[in-house]
N, C-alpha and C. Protein backbone atom coordinates (compact mmCIF):
# COMPACT_ATOMS: atom_id res chain seq x y z
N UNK A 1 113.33 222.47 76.71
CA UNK A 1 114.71 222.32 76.34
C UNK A 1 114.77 221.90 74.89
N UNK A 2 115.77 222.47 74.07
CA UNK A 2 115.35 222.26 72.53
C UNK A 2 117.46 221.86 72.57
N UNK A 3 117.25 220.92 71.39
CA UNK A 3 118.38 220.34 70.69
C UNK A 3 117.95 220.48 69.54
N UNK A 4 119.43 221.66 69.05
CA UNK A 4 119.68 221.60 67.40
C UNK A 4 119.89 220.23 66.67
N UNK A 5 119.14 219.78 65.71
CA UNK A 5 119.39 218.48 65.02
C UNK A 5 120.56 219.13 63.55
N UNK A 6 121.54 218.73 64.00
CA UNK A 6 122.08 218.91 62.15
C UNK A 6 122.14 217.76 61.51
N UNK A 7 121.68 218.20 60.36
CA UNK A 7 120.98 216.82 59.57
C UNK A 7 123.22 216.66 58.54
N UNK A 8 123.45 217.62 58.15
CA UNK A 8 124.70 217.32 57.22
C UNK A 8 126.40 218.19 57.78
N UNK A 9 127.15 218.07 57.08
CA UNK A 9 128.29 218.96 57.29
C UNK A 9 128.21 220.32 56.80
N UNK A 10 127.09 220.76 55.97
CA UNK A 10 126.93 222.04 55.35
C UNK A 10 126.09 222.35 56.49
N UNK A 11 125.39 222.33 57.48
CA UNK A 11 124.80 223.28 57.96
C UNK A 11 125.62 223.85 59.17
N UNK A 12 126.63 223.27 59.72
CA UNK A 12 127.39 223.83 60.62
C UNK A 12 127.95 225.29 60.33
N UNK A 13 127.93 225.86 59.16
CA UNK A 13 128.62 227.24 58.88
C UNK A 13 127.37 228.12 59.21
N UNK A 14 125.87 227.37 59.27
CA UNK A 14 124.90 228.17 59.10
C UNK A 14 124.61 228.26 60.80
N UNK A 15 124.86 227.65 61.75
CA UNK A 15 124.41 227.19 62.86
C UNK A 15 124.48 228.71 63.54
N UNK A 16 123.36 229.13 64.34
CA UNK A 16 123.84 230.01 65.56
C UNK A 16 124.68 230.15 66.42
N UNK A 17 125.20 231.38 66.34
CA UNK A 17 126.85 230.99 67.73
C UNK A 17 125.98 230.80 68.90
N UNK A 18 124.98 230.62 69.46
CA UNK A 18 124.54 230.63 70.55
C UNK A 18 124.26 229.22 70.96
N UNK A 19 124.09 228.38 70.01
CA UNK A 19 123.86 227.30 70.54
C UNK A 19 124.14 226.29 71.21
N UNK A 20 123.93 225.75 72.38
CA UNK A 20 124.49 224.82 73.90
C UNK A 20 124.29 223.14 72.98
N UNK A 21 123.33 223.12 72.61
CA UNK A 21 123.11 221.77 72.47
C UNK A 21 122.34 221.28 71.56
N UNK A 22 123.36 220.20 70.65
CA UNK A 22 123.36 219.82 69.18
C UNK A 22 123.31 218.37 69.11
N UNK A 23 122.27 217.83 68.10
CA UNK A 23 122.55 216.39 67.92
C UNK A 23 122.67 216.54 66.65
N UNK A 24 123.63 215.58 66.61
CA UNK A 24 124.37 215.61 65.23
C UNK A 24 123.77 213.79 63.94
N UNK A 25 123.42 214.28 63.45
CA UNK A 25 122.31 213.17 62.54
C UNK A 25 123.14 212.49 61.39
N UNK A 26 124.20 213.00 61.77
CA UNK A 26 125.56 212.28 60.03
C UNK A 26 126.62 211.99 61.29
N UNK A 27 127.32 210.83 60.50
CA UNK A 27 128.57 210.72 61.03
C UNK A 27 130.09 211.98 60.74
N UNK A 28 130.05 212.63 61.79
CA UNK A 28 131.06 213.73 61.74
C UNK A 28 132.44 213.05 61.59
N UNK A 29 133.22 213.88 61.38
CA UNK A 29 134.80 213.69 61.41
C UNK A 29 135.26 214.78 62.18
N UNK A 30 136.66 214.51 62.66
CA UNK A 30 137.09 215.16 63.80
C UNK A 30 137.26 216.68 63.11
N UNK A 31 137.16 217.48 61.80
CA UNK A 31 137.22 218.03 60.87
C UNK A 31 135.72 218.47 61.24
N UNK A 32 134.85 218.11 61.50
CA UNK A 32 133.59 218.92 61.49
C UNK A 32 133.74 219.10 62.92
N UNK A 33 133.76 218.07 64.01
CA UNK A 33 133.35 218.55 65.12
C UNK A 33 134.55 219.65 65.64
N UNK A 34 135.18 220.30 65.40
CA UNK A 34 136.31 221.15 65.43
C UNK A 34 135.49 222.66 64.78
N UNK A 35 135.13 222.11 63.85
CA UNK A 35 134.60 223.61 62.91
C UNK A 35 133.29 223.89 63.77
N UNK A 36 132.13 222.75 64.09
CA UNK A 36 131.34 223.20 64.89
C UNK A 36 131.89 223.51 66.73
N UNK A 37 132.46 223.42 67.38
CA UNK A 37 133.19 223.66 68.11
C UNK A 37 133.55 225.10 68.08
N UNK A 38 134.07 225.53 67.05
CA UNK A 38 134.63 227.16 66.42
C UNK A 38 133.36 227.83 65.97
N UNK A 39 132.24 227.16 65.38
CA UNK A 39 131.32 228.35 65.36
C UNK A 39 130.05 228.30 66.14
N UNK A 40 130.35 227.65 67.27
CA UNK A 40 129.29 227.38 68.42
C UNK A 40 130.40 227.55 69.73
N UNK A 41 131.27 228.91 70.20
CA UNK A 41 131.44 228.63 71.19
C UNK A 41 131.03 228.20 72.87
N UNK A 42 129.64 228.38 72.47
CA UNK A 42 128.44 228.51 73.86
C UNK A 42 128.60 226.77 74.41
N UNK A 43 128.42 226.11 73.19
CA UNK A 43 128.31 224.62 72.96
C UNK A 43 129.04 223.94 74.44
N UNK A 44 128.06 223.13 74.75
CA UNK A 44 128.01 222.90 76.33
C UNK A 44 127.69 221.16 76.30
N UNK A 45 126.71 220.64 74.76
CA UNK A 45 126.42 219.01 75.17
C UNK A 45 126.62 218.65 73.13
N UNK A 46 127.02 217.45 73.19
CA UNK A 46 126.70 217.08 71.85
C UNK A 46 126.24 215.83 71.98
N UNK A 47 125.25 215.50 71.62
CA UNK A 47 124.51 213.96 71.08
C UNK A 47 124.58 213.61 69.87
N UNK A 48 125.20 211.92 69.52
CA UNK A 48 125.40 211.47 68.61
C UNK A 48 124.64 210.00 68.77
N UNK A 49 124.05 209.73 68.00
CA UNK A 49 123.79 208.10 67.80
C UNK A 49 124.41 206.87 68.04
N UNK A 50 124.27 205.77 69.06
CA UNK A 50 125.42 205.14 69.58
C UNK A 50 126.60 204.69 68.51
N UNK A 51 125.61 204.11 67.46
CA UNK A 51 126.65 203.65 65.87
C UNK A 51 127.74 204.31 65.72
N UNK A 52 127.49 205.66 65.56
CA UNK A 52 128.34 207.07 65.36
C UNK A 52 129.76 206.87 66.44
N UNK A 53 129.02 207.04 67.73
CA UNK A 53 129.83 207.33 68.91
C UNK A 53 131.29 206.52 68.96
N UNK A 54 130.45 204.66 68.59
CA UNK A 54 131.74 204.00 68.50
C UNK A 54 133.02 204.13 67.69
N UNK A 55 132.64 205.04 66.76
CA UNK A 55 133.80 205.15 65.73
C UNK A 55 134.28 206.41 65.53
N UNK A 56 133.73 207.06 67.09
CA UNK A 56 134.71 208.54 67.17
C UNK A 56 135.98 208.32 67.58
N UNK A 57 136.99 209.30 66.87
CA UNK A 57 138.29 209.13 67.65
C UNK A 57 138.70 209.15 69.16
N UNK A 58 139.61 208.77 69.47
CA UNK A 58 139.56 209.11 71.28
C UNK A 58 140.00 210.36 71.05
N UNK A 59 141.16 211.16 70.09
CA UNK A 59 141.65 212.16 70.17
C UNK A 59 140.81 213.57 70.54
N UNK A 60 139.65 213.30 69.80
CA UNK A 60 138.15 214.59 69.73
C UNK A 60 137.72 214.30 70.81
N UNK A 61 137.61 212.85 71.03
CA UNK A 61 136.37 212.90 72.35
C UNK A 61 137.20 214.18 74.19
N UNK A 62 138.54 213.24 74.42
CA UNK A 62 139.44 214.08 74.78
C UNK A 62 139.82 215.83 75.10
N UNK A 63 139.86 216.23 73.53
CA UNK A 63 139.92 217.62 73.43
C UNK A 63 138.37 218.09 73.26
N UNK A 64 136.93 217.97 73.59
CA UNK A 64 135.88 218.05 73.36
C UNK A 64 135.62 218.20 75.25
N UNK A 65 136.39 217.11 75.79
CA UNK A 65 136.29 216.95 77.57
C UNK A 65 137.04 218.37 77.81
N UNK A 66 138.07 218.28 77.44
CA UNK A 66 138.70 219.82 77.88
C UNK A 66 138.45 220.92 77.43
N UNK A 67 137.24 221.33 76.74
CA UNK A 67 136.56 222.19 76.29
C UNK A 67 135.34 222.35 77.29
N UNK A 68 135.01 221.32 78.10
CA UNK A 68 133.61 221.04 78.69
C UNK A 68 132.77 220.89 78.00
N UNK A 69 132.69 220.09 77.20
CA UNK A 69 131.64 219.62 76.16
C UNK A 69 131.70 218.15 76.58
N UNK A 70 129.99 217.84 76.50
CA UNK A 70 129.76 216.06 76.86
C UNK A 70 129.53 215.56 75.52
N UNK A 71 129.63 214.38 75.36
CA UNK A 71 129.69 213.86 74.29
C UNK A 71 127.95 212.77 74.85
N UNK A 72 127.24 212.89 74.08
CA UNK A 72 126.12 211.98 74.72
C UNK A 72 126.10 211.24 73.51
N UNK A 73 125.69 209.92 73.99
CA UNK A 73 124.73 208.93 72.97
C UNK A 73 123.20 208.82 73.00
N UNK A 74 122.45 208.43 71.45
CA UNK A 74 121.52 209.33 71.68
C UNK A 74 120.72 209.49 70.57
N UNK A 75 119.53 209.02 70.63
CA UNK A 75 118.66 209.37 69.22
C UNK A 75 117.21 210.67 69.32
N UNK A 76 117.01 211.02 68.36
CA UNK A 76 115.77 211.87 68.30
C UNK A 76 114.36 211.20 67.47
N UNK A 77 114.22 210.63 68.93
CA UNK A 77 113.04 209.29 67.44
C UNK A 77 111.95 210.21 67.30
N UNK A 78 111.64 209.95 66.49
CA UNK A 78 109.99 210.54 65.89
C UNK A 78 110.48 211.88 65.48
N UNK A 79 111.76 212.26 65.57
CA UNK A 79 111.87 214.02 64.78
C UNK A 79 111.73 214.37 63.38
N UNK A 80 110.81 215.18 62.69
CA UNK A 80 111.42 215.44 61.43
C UNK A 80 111.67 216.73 60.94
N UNK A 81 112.93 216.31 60.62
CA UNK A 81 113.62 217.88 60.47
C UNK A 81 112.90 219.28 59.44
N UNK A 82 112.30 218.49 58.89
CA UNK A 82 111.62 219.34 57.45
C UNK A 82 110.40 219.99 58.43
N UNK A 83 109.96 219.91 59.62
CA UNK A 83 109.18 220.66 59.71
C UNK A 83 109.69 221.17 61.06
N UNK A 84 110.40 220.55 62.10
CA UNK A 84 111.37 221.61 62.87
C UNK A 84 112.88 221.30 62.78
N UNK A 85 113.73 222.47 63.05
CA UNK A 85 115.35 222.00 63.09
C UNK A 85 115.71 221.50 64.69
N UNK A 86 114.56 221.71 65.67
CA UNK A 86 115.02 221.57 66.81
C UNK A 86 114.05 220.30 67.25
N UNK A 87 114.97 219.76 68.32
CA UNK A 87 114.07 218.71 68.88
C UNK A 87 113.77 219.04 70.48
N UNK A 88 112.46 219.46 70.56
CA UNK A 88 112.30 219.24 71.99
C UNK A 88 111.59 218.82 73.36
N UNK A 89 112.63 218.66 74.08
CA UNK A 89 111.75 217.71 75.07
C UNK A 89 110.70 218.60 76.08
N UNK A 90 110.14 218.16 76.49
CA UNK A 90 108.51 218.98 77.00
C UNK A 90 109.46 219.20 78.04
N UNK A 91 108.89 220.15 78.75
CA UNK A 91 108.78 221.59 79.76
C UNK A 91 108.80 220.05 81.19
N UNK A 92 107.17 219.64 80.77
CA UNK A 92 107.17 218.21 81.99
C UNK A 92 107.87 217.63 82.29
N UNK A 93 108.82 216.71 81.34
CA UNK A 93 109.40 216.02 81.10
C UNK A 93 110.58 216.54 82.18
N UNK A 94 111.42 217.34 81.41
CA UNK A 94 112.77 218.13 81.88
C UNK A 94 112.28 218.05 83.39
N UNK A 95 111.27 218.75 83.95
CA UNK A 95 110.67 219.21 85.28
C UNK A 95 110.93 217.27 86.45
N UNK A 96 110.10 216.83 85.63
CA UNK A 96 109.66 215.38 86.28
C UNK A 96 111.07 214.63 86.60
N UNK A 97 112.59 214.86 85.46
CA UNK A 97 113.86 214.65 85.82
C UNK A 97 114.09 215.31 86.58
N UNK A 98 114.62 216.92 86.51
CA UNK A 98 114.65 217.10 87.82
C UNK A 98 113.96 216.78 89.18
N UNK A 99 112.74 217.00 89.49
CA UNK A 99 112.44 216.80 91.23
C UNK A 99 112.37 215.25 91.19
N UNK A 100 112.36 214.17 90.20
CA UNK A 100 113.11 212.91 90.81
C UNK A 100 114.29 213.47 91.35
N UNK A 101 115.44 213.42 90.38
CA UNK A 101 116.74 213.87 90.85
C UNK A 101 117.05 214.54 91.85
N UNK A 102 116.36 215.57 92.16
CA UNK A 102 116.25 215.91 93.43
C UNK A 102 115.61 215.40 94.70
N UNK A 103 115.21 214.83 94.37
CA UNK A 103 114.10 213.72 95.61
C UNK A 103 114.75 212.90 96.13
N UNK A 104 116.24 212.60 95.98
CA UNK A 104 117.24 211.39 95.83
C UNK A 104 117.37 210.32 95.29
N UNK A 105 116.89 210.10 94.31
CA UNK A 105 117.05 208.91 93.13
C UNK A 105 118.22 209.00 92.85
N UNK A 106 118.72 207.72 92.53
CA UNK A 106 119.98 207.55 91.75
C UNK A 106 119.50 207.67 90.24
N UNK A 107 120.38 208.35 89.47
CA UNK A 107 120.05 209.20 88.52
C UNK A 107 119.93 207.41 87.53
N UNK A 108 120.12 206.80 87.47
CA UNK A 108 120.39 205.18 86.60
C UNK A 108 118.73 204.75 87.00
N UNK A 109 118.41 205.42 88.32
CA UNK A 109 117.15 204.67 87.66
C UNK A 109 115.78 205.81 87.81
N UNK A 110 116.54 207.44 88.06
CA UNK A 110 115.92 208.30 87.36
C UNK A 110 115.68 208.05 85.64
N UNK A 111 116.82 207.46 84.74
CA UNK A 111 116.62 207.27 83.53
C UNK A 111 115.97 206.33 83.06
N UNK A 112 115.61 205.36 83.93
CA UNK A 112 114.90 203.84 83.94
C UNK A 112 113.57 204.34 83.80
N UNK A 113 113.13 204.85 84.56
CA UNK A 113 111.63 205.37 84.96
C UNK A 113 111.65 206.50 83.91
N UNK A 114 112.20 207.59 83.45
CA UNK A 114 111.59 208.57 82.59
C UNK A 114 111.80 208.01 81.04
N UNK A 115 112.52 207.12 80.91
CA UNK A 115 112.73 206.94 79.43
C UNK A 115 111.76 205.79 79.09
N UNK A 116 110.82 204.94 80.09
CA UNK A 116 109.48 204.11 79.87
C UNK A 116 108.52 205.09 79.25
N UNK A 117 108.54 206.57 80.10
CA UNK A 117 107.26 207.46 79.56
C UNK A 117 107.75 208.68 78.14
N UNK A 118 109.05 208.89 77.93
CA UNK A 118 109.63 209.54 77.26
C UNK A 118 110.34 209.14 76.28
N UNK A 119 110.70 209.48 75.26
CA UNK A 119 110.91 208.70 74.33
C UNK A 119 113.04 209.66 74.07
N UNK A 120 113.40 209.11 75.21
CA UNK A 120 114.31 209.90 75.12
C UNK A 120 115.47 208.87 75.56
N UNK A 121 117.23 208.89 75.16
CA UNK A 121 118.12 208.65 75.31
C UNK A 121 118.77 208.77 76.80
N UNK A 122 119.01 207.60 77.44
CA UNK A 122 119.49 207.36 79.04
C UNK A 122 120.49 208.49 79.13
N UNK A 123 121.45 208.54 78.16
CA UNK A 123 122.69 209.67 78.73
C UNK A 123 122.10 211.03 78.35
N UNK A 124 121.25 211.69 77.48
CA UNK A 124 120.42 212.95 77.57
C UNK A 124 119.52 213.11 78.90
N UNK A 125 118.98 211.82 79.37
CA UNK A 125 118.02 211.95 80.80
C UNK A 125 118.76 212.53 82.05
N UNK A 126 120.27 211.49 81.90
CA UNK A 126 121.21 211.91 83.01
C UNK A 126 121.64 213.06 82.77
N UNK A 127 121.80 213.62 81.56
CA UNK A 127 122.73 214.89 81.48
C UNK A 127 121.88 216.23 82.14
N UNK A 128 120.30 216.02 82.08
CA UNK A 128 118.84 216.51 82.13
C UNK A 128 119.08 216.76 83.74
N UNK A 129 119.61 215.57 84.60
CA UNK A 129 119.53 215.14 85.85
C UNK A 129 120.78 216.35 86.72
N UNK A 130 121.54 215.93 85.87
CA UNK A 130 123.25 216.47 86.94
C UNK A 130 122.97 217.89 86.30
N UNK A 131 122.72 218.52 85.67
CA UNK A 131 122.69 219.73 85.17
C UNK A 131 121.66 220.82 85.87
N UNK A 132 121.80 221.88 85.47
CA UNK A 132 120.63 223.00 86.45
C UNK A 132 119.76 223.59 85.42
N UNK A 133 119.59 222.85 84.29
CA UNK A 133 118.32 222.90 83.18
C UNK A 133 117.35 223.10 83.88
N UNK A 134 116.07 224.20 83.50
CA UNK A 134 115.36 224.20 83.86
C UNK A 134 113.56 224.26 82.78
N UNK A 135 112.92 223.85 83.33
CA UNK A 135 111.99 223.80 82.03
C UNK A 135 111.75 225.21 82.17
């Protein structure tokens, strides 16, 4: 499973229309996430950094829900963009969330247990969980 990292507001014109799922590495304005929105109609999850998150408007978060777009909180530690634009999580990983999740875990401490071995964000684990992602 790969997440587009956009590092600024200039690369959103460059972005693939195909792309589901973006973490966004600058603090956006309701002005970008609108334009990326318009040239990513596929766009299905967005991850932002908790810092970020708190000082989104309610108005975007809102019209972003009625689009079906999740808003996740959320870092990409250890990524660097200069040598990939995407960040992604192993094939295992994705796999090991699902058949917990399916095994009947409550997904809170599906994220407990995979984010000790993974270096990944609780609301990306859950989103990993309720979703039909597959590695």
């Amino acid at each position: 499973m790969r997440l587009r990292v956009v590092s600024s507001k200039n690369e959103i014109q460059n972005l693939n229309p195909n792309e589901k799922m973006i973490h966004l590495a600058f603090r956006a304005s309701n002005v970008d996430y609108l334009n990326l929105m318009q040239r990513c109609p596929r766009l299905r999850m967005i991850q932002v950094p908790p810092s970020y998150r708190k000082t989104m408007s309610n108005a975007i978060e809102v019209f972003m829900e009625m689009q079906g777009i999740e808003m996740l909180e959320g870092d990409v530690w250890g990524h660097r963009k200069d040598l990939d634009e995407y960040f992604t999580v192993e094939d295992a990983t994705v796999e090991e969330i699902r058949t917990l999740a399916e095994s009947g875990i409550a997904v809170e401490d599906v994220a407990n247990q995979v984010q000790k071995k993974a270096r990944l964000g609780t609301d990306l684990i859950k989103y990993i969980a309720k979703t039909k992602i597959v590695a």
